[in-house]
Structure formats: C-alpha cells, structure tokens
PDB file of N, CA and C in Angstrom:
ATOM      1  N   UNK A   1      17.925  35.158   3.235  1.00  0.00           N
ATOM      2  CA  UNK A   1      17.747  34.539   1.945  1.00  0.00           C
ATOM      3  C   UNK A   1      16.889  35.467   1.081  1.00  0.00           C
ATOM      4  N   UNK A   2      15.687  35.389   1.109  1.00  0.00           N
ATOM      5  CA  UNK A   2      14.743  36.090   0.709  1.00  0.00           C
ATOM      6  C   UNK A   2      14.424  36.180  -1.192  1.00  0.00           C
ATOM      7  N   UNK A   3      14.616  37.069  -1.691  1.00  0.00           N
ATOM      8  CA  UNK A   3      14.976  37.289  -3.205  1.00  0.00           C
ATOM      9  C   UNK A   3      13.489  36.603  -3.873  1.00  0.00           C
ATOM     10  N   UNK A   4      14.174  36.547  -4.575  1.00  0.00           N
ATOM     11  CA  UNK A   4      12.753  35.617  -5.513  1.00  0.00           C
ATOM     12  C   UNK A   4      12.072  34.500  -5.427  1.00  0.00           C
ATOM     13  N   UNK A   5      11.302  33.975  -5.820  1.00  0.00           N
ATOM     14  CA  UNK A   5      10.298  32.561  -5.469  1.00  0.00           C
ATOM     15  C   UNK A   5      10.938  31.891  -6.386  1.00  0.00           C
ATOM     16  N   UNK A   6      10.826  30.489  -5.920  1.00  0.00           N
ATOM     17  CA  UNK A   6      11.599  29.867  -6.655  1.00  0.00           C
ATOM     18  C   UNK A   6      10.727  29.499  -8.183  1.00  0.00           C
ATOM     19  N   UNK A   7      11.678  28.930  -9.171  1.00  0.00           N
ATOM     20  CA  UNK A   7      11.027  28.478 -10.192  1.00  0.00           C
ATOM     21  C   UNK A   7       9.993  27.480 -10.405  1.00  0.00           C
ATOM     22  N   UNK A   8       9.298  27.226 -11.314  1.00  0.00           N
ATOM     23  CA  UNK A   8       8.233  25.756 -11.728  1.00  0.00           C
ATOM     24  C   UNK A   8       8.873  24.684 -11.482  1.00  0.00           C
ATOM     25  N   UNK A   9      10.250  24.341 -12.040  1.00  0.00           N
ATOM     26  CA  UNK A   9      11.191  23.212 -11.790  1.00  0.00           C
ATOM     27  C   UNK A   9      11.001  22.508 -10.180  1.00  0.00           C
ATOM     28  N   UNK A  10      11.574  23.536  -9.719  1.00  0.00           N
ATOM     29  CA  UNK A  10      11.845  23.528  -8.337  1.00  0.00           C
ATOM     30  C   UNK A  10      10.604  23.749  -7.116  1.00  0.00           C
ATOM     31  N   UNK A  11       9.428  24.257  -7.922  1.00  0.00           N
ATOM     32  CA  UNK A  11       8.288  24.122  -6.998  1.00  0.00           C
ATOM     33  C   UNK A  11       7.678  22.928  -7.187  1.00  0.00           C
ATOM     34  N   UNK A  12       7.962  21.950  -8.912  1.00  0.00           N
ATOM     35  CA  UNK A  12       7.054  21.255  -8.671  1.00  0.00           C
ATOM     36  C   UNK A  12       7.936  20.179  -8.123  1.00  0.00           C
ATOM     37  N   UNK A  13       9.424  19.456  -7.833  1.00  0.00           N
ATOM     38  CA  UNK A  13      10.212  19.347  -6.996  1.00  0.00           C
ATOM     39  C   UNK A  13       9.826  18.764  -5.431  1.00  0.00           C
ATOM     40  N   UNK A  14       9.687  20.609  -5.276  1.00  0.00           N
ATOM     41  CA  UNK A  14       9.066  20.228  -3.710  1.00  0.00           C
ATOM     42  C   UNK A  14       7.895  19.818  -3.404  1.00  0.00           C
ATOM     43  N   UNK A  15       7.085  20.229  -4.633  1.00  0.00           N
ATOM     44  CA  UNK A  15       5.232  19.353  -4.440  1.00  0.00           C
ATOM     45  C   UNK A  15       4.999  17.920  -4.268  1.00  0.00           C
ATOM     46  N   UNK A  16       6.236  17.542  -5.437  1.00  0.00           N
ATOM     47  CA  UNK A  16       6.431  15.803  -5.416  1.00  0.00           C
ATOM     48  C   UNK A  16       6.967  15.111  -4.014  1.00  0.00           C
ATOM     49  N   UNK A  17       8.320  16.177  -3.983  1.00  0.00           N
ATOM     50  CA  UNK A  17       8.440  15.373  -2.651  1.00  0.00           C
ATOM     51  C   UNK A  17       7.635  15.314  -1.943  1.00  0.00           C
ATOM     52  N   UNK A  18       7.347  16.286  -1.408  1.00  0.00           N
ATOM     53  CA  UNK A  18       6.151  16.793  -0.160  1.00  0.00           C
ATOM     54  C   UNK A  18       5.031  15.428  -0.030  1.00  0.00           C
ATOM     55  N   UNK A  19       4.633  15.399  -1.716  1.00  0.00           N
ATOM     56  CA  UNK A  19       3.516  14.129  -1.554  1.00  0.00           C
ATOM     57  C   UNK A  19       4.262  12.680  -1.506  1.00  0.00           C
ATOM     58  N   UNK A  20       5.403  12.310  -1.621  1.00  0.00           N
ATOM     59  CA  UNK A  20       6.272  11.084  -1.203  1.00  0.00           C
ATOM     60  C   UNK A  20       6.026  11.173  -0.235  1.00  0.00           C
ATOM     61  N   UNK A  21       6.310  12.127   0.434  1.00  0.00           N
ATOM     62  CA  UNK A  21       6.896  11.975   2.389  1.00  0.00           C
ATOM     63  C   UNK A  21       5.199  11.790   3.144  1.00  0.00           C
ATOM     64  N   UNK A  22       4.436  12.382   2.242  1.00  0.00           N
ATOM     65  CA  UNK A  22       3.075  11.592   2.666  1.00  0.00           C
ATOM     66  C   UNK A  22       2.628  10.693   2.153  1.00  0.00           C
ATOM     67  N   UNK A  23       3.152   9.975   1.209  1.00  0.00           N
ATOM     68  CA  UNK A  23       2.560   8.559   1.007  1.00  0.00           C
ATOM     69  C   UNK A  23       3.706   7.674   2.095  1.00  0.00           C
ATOM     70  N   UNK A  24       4.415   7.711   1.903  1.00  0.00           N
ATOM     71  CA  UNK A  24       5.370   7.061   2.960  1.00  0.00           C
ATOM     72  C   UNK A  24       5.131   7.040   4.469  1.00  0.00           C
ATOM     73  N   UNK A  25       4.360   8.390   4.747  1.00  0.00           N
ATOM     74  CA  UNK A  25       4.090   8.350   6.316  1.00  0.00           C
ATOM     75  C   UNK A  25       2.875   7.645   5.969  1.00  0.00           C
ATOM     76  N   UNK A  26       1.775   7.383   5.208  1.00  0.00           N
ATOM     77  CA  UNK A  26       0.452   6.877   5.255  1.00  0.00           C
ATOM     78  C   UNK A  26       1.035   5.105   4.972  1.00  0.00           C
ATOM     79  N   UNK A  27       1.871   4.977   3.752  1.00  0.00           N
ATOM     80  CA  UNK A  27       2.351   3.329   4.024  1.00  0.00           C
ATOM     81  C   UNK A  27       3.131   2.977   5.588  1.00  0.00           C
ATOM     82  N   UNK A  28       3.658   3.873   6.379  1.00  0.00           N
ATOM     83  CA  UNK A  28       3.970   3.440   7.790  1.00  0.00           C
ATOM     84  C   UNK A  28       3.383   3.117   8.462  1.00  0.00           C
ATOM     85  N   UNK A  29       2.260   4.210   8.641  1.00  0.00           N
ATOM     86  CA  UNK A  29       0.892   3.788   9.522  1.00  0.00           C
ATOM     87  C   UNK A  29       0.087   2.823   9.529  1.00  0.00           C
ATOM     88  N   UNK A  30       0.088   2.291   7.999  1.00  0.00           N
ATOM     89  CA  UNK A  30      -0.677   0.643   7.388  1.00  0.00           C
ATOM     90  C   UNK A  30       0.274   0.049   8.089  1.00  0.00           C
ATOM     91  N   UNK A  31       1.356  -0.232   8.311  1.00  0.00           N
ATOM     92  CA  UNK A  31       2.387  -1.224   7.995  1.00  0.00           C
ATOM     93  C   UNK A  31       2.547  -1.233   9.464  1.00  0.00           C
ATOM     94  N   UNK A  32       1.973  -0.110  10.643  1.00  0.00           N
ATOM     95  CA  UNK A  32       1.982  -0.318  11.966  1.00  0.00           C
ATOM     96  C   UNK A  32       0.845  -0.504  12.369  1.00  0.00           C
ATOM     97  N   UNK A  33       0.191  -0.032  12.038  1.00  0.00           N
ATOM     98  CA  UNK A  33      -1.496  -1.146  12.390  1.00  0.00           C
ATOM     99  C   UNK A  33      -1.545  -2.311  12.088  1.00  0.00           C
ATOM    100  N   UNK A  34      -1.259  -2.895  10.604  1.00  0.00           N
ATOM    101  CA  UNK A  34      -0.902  -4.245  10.773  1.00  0.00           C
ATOM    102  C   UNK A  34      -0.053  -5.277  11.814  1.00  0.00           C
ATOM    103  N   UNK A  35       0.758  -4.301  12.303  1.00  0.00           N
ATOM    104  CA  UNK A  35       1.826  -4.963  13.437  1.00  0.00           C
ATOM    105  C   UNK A  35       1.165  -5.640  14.481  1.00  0.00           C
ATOM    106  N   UNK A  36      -0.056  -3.878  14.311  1.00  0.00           N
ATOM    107  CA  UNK A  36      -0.724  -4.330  16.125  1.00  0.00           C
ATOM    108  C   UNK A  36      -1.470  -5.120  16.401  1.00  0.00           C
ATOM    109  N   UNK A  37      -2.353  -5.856  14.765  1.00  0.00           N
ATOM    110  CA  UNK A  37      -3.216  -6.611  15.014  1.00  0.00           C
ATOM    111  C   UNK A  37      -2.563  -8.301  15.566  1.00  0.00           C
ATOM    112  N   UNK A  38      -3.580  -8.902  15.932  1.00  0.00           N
ATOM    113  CA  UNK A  38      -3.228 -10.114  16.589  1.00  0.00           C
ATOM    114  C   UNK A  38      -3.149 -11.232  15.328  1.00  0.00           C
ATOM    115  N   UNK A  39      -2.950 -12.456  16.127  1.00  0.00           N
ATOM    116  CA  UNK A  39      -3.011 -13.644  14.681  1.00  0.00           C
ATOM    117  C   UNK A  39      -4.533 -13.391  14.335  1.00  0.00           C
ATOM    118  N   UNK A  40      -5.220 -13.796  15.697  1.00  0.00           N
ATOM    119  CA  UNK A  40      -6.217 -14.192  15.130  1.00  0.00           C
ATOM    120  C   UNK A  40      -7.449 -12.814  14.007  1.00  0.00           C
ATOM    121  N   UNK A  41      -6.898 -11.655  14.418  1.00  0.00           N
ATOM    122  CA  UNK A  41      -7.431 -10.560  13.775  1.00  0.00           C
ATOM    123  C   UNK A  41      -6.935 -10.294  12.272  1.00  0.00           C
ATOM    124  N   UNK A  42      -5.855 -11.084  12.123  1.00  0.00           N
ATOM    125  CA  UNK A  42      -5.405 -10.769  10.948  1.00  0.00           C
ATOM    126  C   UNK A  42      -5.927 -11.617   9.883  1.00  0.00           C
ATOM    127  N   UNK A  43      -5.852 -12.819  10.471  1.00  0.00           N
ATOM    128  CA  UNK A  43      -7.083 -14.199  10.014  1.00  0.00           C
ATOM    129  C   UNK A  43      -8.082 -13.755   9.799  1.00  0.00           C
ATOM    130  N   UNK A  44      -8.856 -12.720  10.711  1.00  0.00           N
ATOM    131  CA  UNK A  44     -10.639 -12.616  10.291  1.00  0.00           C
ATOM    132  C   UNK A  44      -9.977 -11.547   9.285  1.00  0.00           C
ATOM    133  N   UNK A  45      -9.650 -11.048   9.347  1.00  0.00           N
ATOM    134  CA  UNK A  45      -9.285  -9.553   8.470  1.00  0.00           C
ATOM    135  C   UNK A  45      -9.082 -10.011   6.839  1.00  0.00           C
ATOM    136  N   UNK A  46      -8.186 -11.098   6.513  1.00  0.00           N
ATOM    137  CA  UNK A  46      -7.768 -11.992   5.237  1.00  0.00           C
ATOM    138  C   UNK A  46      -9.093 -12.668   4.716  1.00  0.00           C
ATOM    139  N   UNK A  47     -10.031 -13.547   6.127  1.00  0.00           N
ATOM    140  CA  UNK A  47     -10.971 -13.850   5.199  1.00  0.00           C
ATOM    141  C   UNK A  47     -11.982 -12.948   4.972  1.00  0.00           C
ATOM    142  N   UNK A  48     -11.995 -11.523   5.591  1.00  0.00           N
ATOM    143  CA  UNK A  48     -13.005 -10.843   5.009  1.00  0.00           C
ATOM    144  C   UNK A  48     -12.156  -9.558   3.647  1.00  0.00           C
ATOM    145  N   UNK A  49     -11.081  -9.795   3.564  1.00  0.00           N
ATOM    146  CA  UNK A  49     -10.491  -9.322   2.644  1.00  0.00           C
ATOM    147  C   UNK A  49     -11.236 -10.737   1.017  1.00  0.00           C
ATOM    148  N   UNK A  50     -11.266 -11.950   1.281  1.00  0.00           N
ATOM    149  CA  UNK A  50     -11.513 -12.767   0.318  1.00  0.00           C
ATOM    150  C   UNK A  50     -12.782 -12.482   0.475  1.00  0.00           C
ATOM    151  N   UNK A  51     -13.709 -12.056   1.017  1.00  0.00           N
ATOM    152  CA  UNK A  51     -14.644 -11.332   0.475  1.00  0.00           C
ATOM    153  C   UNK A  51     -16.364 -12.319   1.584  1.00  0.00           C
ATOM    154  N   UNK A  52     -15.597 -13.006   2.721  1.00  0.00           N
ATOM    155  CA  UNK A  52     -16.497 -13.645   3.326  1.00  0.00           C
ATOM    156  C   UNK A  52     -17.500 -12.833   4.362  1.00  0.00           C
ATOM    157  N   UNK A  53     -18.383 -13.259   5.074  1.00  0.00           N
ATOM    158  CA  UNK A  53     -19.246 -12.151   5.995  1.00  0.00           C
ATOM    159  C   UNK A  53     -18.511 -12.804   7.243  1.00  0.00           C
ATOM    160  N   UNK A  54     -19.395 -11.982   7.870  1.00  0.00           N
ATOM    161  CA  UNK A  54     -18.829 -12.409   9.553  1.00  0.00           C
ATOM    162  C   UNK A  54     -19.391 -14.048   9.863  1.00  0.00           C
ATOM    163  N   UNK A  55     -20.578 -14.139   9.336  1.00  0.00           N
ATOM    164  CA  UNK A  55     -21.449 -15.925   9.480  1.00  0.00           C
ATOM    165  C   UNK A  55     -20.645 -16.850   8.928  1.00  0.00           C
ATOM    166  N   UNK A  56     -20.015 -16.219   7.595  1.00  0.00           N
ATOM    167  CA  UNK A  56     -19.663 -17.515   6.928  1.00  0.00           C
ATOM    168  C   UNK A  56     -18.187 -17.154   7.901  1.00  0.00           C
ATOM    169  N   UNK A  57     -17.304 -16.264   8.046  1.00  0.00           N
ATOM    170  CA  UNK A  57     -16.003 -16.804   8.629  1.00  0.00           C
ATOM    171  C   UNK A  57     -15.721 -17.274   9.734  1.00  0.00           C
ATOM    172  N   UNK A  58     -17.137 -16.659  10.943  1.00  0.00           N
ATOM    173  CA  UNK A  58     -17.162 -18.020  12.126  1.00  0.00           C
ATOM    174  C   UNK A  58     -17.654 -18.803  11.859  1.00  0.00           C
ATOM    175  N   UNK A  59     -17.849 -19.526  10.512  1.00  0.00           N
ATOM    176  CA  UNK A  59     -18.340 -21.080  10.379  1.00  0.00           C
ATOM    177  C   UNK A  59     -16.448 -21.711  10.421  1.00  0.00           C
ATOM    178  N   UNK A  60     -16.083 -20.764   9.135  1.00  0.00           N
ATOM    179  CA  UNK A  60     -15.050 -21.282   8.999  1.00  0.00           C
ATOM    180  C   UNK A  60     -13.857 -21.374   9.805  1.00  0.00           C
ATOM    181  N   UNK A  61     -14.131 -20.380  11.269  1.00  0.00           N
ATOM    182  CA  UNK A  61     -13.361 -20.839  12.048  1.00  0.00           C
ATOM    183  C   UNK A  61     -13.583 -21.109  13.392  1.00  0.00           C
ATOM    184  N   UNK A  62     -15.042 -21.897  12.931  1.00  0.00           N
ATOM    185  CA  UNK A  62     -15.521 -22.591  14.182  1.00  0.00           C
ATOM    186  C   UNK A  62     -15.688 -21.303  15.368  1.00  0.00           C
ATOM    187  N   UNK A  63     -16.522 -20.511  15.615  1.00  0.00           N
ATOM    188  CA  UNK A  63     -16.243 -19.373  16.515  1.00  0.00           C
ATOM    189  C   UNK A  63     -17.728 -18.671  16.501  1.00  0.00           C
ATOM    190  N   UNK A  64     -17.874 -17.985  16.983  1.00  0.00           N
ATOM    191  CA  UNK A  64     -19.583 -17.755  16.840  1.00  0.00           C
ATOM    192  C   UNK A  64     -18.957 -15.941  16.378  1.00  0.00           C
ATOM    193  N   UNK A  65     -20.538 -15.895  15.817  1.00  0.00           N
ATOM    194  CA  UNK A  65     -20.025 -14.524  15.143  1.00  0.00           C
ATOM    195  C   UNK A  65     -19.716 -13.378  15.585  1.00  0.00           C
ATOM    196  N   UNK A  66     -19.854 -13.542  16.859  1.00  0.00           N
ATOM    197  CA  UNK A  66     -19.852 -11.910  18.198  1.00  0.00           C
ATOM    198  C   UNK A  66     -18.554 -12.159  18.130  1.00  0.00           C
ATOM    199  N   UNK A  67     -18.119 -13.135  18.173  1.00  0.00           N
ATOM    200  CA  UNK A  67     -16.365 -12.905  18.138  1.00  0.00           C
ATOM    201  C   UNK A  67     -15.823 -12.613  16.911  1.00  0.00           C
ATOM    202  N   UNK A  68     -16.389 -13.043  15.870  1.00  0.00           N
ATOM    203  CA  UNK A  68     -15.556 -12.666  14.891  1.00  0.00           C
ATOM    204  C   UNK A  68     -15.866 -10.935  14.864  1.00  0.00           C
ATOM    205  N   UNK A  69     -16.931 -10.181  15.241  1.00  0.00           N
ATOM    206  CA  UNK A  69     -17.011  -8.931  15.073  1.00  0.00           C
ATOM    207  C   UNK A  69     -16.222  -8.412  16.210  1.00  0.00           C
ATOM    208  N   UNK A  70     -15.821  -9.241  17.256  1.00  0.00           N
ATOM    209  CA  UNK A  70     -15.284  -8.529  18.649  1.00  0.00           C
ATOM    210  C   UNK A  70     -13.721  -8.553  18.031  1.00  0.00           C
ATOM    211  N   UNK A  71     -13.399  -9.477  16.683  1.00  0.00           N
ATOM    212  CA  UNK A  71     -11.904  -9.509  16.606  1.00  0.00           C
ATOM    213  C   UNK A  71     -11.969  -8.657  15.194  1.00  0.00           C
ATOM    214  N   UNK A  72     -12.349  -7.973  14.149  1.00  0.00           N
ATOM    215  CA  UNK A  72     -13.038  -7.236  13.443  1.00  0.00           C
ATOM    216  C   UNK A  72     -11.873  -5.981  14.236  1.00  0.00           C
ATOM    217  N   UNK A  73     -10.829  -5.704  13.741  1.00  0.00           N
ATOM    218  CA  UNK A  73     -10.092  -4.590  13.996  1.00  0.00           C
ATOM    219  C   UNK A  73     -10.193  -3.337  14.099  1.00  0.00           C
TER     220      UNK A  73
END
C-alpha cells in the first residue's frame, strides 16, 4: 500500500470511529457489571443512587448497615 497519509477527512473519520468503538466497549462493560450485580445490590445501589447513606438505606430495608456496605458493589 504505502504512498501517502491519508487526508483530514479521512483521519478525522477514523478518530471518530476509533472513539465510538470506545464508548461502546465502555457502555458494554456498564451494561455487564450491571448484569453481575444481584437484586439485592442493585436495590442498595438505586437507593444510594437517590442519594441515601448506608444508615438511612438499612433503615429502609430493615438490614443493619455492615450489610448494606457488604452489598455496596
């Protein structure tokens, strides 16, 4: 092949793709860690996504708080 480098068009082309195919492998990896978590991890995970601590979400799910940090993903 060899010859010339390719143009701006076509480099910035492959830059874009390049960074698709890594956002896509980084949304896979979310989207398989989520898989792996359990019910109940995904539960503590949602209420500390709404913005609760570990005290208040083993109040709220009846559980003492070493567990909610032992289920803490």
């Amino acid at each position: 092949m060899g010859g010339r480098p390719p143009g701006p068009a076509i480099q910035a082309a492959i830059t874009a793709d390049a960074a698709g195919l890594q956002e896509r492998r980084r949304l896979a990896a979310v989207r398989q860690a989520d898989n792996d978590l359990s019910a109940r991890e995904r539960e503590v995970m949602s209420l500390m996504v709404d913005g609760l601590m570990n005290k208040q979400i083993a109040g709220w799910l009846d559980v003492s708080e070493p567990t909610v940090k032992g289920n803490r993903f």
